[in-house]
N, C-alpha and C. Protein backbone atom coordinates (compact mmCIF):
# COMPACT_ATOMS: atom_id res chain seq x y z
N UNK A 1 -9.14 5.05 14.65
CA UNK A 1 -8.03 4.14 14.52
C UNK A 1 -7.79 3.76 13.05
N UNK A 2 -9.36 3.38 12.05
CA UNK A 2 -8.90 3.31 11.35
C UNK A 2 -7.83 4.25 9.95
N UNK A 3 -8.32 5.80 10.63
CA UNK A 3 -7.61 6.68 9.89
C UNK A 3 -6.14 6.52 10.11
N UNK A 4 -5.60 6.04 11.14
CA UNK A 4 -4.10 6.08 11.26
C UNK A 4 -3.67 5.03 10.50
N UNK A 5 -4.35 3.97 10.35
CA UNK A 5 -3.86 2.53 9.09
C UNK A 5 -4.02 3.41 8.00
N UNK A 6 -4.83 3.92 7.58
CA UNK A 6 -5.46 4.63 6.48
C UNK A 6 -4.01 5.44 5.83
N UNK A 7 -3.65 6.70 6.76
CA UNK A 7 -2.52 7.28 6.25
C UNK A 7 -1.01 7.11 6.52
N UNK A 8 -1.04 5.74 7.17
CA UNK A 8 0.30 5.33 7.35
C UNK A 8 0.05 4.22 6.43
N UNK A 9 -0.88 3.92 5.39
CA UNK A 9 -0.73 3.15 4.37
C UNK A 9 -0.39 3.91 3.12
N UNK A 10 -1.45 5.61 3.11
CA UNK A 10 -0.67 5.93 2.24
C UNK A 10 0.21 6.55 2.19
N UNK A 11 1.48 7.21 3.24
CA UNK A 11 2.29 7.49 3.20
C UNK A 11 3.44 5.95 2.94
N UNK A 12 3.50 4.89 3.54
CA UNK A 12 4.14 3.70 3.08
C UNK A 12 4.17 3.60 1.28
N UNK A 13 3.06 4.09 0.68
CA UNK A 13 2.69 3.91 -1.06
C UNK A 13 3.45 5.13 -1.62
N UNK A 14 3.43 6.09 -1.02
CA UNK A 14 4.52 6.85 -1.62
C UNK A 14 5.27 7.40 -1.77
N UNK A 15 6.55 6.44 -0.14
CA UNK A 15 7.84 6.13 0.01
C UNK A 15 8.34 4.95 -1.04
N UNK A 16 7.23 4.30 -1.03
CA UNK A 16 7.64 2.49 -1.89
C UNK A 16 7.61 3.21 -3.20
N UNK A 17 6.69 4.20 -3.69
CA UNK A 17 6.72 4.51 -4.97
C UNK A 17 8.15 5.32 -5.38
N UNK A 18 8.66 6.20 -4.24
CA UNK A 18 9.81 6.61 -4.85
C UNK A 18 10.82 6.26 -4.89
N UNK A 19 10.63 5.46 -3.81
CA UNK A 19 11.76 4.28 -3.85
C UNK A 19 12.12 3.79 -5.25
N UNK A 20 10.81 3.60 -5.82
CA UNK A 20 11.19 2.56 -6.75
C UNK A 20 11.30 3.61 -8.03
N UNK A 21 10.31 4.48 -8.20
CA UNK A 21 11.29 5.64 -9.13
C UNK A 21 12.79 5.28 -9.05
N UNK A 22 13.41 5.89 -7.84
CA UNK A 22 14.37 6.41 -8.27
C UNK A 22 15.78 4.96 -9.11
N UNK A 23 15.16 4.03 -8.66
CA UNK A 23 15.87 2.81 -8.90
C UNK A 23 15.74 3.09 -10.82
N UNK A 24 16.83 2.30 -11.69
CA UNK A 24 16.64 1.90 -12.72
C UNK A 24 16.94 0.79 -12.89
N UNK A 25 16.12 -0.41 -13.67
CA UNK A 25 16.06 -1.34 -14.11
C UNK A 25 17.27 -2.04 -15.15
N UNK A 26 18.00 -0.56 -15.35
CA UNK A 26 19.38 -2.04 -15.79
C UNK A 26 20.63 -1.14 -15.93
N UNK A 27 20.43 -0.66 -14.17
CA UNK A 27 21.40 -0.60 -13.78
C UNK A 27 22.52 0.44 -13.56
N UNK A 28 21.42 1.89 -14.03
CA UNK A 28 21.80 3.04 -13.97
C UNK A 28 20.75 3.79 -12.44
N UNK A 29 20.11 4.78 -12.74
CA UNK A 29 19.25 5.55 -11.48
C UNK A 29 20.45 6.34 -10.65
N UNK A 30 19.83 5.74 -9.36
CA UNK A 30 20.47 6.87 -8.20
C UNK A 30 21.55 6.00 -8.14
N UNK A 31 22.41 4.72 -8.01
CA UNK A 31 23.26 3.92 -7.70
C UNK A 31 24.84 4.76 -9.00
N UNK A 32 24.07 4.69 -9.60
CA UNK A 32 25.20 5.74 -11.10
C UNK A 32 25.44 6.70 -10.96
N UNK A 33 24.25 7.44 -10.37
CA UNK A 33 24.80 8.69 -10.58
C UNK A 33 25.78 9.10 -9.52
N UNK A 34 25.42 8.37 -8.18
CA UNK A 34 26.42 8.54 -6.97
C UNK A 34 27.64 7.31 -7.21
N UNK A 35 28.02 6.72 -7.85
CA UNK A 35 28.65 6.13 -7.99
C UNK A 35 30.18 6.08 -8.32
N UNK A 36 29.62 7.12 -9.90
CA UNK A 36 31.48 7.42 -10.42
C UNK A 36 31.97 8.09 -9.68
N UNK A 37 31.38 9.47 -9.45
CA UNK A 37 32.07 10.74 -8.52
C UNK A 37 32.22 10.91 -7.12
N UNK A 38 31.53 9.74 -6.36
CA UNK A 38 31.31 9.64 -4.92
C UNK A 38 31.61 8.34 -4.48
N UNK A 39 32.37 8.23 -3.98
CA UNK A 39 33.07 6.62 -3.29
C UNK A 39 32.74 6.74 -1.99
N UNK A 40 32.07 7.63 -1.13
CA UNK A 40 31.39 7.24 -0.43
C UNK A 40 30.69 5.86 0.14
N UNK A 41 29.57 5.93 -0.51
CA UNK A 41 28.77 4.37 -0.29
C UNK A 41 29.29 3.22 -1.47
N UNK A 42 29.42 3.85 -2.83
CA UNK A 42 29.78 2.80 -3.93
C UNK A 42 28.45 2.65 -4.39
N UNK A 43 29.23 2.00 -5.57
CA UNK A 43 27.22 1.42 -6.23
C UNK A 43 26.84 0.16 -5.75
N UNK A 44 27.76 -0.19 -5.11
CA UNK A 44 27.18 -1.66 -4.40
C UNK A 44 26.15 -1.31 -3.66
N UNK A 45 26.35 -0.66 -2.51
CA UNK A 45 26.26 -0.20 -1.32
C UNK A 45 24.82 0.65 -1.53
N UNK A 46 24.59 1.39 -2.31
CA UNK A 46 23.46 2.62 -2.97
C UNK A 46 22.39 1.11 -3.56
N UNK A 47 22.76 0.18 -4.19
CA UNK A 47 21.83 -0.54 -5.04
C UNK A 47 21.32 -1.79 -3.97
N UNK A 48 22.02 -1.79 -2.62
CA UNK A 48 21.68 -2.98 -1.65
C UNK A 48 20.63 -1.90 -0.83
N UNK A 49 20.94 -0.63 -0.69
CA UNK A 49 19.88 0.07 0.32
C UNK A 49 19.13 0.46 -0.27
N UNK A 50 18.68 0.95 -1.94
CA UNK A 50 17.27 0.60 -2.52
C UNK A 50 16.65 -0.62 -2.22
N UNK A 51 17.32 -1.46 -2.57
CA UNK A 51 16.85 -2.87 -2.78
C UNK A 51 16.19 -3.32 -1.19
N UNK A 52 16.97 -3.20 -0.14
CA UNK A 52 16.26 -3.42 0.79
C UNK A 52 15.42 -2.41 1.95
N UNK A 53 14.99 -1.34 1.13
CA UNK A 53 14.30 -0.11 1.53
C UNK A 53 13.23 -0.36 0.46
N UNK A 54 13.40 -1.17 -0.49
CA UNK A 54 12.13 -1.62 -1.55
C UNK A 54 11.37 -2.38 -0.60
N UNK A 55 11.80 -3.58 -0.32
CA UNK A 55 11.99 -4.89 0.38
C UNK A 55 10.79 -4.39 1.73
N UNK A 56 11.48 -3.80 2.66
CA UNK A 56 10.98 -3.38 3.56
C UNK A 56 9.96 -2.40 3.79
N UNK A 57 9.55 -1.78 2.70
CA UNK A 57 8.93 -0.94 2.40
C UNK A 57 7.39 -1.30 2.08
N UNK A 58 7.41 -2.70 1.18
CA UNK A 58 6.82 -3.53 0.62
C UNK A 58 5.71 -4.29 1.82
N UNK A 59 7.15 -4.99 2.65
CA UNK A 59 6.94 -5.90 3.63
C UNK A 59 5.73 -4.90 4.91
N UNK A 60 6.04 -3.68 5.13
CA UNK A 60 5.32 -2.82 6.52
C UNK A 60 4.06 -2.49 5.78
N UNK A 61 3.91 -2.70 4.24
CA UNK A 61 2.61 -2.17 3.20
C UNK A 61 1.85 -3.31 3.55
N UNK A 62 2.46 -4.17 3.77
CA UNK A 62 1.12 -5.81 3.80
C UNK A 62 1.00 -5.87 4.99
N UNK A 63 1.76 -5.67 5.95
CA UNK A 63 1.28 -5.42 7.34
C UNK A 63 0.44 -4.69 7.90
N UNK A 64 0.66 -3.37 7.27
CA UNK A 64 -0.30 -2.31 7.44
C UNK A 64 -2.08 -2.70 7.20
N UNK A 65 -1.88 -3.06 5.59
CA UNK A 65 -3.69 -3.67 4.98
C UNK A 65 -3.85 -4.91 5.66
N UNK A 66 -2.73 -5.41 6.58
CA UNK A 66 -3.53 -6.76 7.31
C UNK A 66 -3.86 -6.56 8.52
N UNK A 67 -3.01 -5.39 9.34
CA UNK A 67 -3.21 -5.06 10.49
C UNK A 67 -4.59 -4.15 10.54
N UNK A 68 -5.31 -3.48 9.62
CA UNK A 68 -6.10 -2.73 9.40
C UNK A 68 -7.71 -3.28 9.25
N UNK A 69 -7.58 -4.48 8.82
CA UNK A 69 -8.86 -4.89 8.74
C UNK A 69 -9.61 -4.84 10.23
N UNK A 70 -8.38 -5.39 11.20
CA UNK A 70 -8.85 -5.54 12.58
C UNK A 70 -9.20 -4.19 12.95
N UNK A 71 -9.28 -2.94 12.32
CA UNK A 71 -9.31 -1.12 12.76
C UNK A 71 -10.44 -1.22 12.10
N UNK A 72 -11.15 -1.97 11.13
CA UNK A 72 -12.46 -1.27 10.62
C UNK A 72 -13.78 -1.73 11.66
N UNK A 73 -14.65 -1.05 11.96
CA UNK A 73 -15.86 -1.33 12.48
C UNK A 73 -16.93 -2.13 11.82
N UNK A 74 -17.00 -2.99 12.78
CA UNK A 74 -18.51 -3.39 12.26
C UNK A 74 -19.34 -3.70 13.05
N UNK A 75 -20.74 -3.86 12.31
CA UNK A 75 -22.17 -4.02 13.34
C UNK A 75 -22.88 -5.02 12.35
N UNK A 76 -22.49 -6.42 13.05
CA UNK A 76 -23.03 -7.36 11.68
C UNK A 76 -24.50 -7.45 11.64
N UNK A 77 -25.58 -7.13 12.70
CA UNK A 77 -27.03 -7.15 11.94
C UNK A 77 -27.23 -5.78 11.92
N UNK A 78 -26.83 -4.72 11.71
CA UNK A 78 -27.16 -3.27 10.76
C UNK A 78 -26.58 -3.77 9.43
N UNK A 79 -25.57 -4.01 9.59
CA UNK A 79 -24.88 -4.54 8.28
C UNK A 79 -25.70 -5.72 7.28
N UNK A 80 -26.42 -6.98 8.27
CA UNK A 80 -27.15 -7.90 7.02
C UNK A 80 -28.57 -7.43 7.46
N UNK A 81 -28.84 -6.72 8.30
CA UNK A 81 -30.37 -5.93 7.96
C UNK A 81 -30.52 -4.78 6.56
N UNK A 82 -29.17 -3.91 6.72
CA UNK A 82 -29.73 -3.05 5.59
C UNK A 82 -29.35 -4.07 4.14
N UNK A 83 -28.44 -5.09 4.19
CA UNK A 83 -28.47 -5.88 2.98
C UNK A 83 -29.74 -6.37 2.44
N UNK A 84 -30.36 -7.20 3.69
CA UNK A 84 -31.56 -7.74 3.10
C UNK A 84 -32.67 -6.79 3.16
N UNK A 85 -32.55 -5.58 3.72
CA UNK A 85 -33.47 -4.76 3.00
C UNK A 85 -33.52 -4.18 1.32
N UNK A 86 -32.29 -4.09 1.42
CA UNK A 86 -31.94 -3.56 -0.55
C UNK A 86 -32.06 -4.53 -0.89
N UNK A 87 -32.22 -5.85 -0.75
CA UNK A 87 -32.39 -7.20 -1.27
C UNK A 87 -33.91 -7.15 -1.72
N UNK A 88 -34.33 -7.00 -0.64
CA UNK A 88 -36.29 -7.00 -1.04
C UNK A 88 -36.73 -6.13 -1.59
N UNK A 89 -36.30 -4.77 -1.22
CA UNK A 89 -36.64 -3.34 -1.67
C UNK A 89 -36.40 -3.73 -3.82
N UNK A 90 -35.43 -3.91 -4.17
CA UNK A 90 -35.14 -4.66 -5.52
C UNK A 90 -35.56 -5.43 -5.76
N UNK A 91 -35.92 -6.64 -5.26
CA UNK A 91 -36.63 -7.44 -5.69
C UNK A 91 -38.46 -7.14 -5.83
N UNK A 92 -38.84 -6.50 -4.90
CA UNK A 92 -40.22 -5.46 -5.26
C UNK A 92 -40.42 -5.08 -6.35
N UNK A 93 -39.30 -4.40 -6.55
CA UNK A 93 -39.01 -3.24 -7.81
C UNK A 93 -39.15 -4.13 -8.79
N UNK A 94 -38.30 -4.91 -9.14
CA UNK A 94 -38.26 -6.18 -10.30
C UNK A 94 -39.81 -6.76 -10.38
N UNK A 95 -40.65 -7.09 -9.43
CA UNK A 95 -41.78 -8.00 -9.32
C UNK A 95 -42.76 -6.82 -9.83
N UNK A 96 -42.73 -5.53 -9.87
CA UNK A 96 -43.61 -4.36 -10.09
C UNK A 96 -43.76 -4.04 -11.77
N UNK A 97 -42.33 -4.78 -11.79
CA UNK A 97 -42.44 -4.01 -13.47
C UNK A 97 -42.83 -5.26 -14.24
């Protein structure tokens, strides 16, 4: 289970990443270039569906790493047994030298 959070987190990282490539910061990118020659969508229209394909993109990424913690396994005394074994096992070590 947890592999499916795993790669539907990183496929979410690099949709959001190109998302945000393709955007430019003041006001050129993909919204310009479809803009002059294509009245299609407009640059309004191109710079509201980055913006909220950023947005949303963002928003299913924090869902994902929050929904995921509940997908990882655990076994809490294997887990604070082998701690406090490397705990003593080091501290031996330290008291030896």
């Amino acid at each position: 289970m947890y592999s499916l959070f795993y790669m539907l987190i990183i496929l979410c990282c690099v949709l959001l990443l190109l998302v945000i490539l393709v955007q430019n910061p003041k006001g050129g990118g993909l919204s310009s270039t479809f803009g002059e020659g294509n009245q299609f969508m407009g640059v309004k229209k191109t710079s509201d569906f980055l913006e909220k394909s950023t947005w949303t993109l963002a928003l299913i990424l924090v869902a994902l790493t929050l929904l995921s913690n509940f997908a990882i396994n655990r076994d809490k005394q294997n887990n604070q047994s082998e701690i406090i074994n490397e705990v003593e096992d080091s501290s031996d070590d330290f008291n030896s030298e």
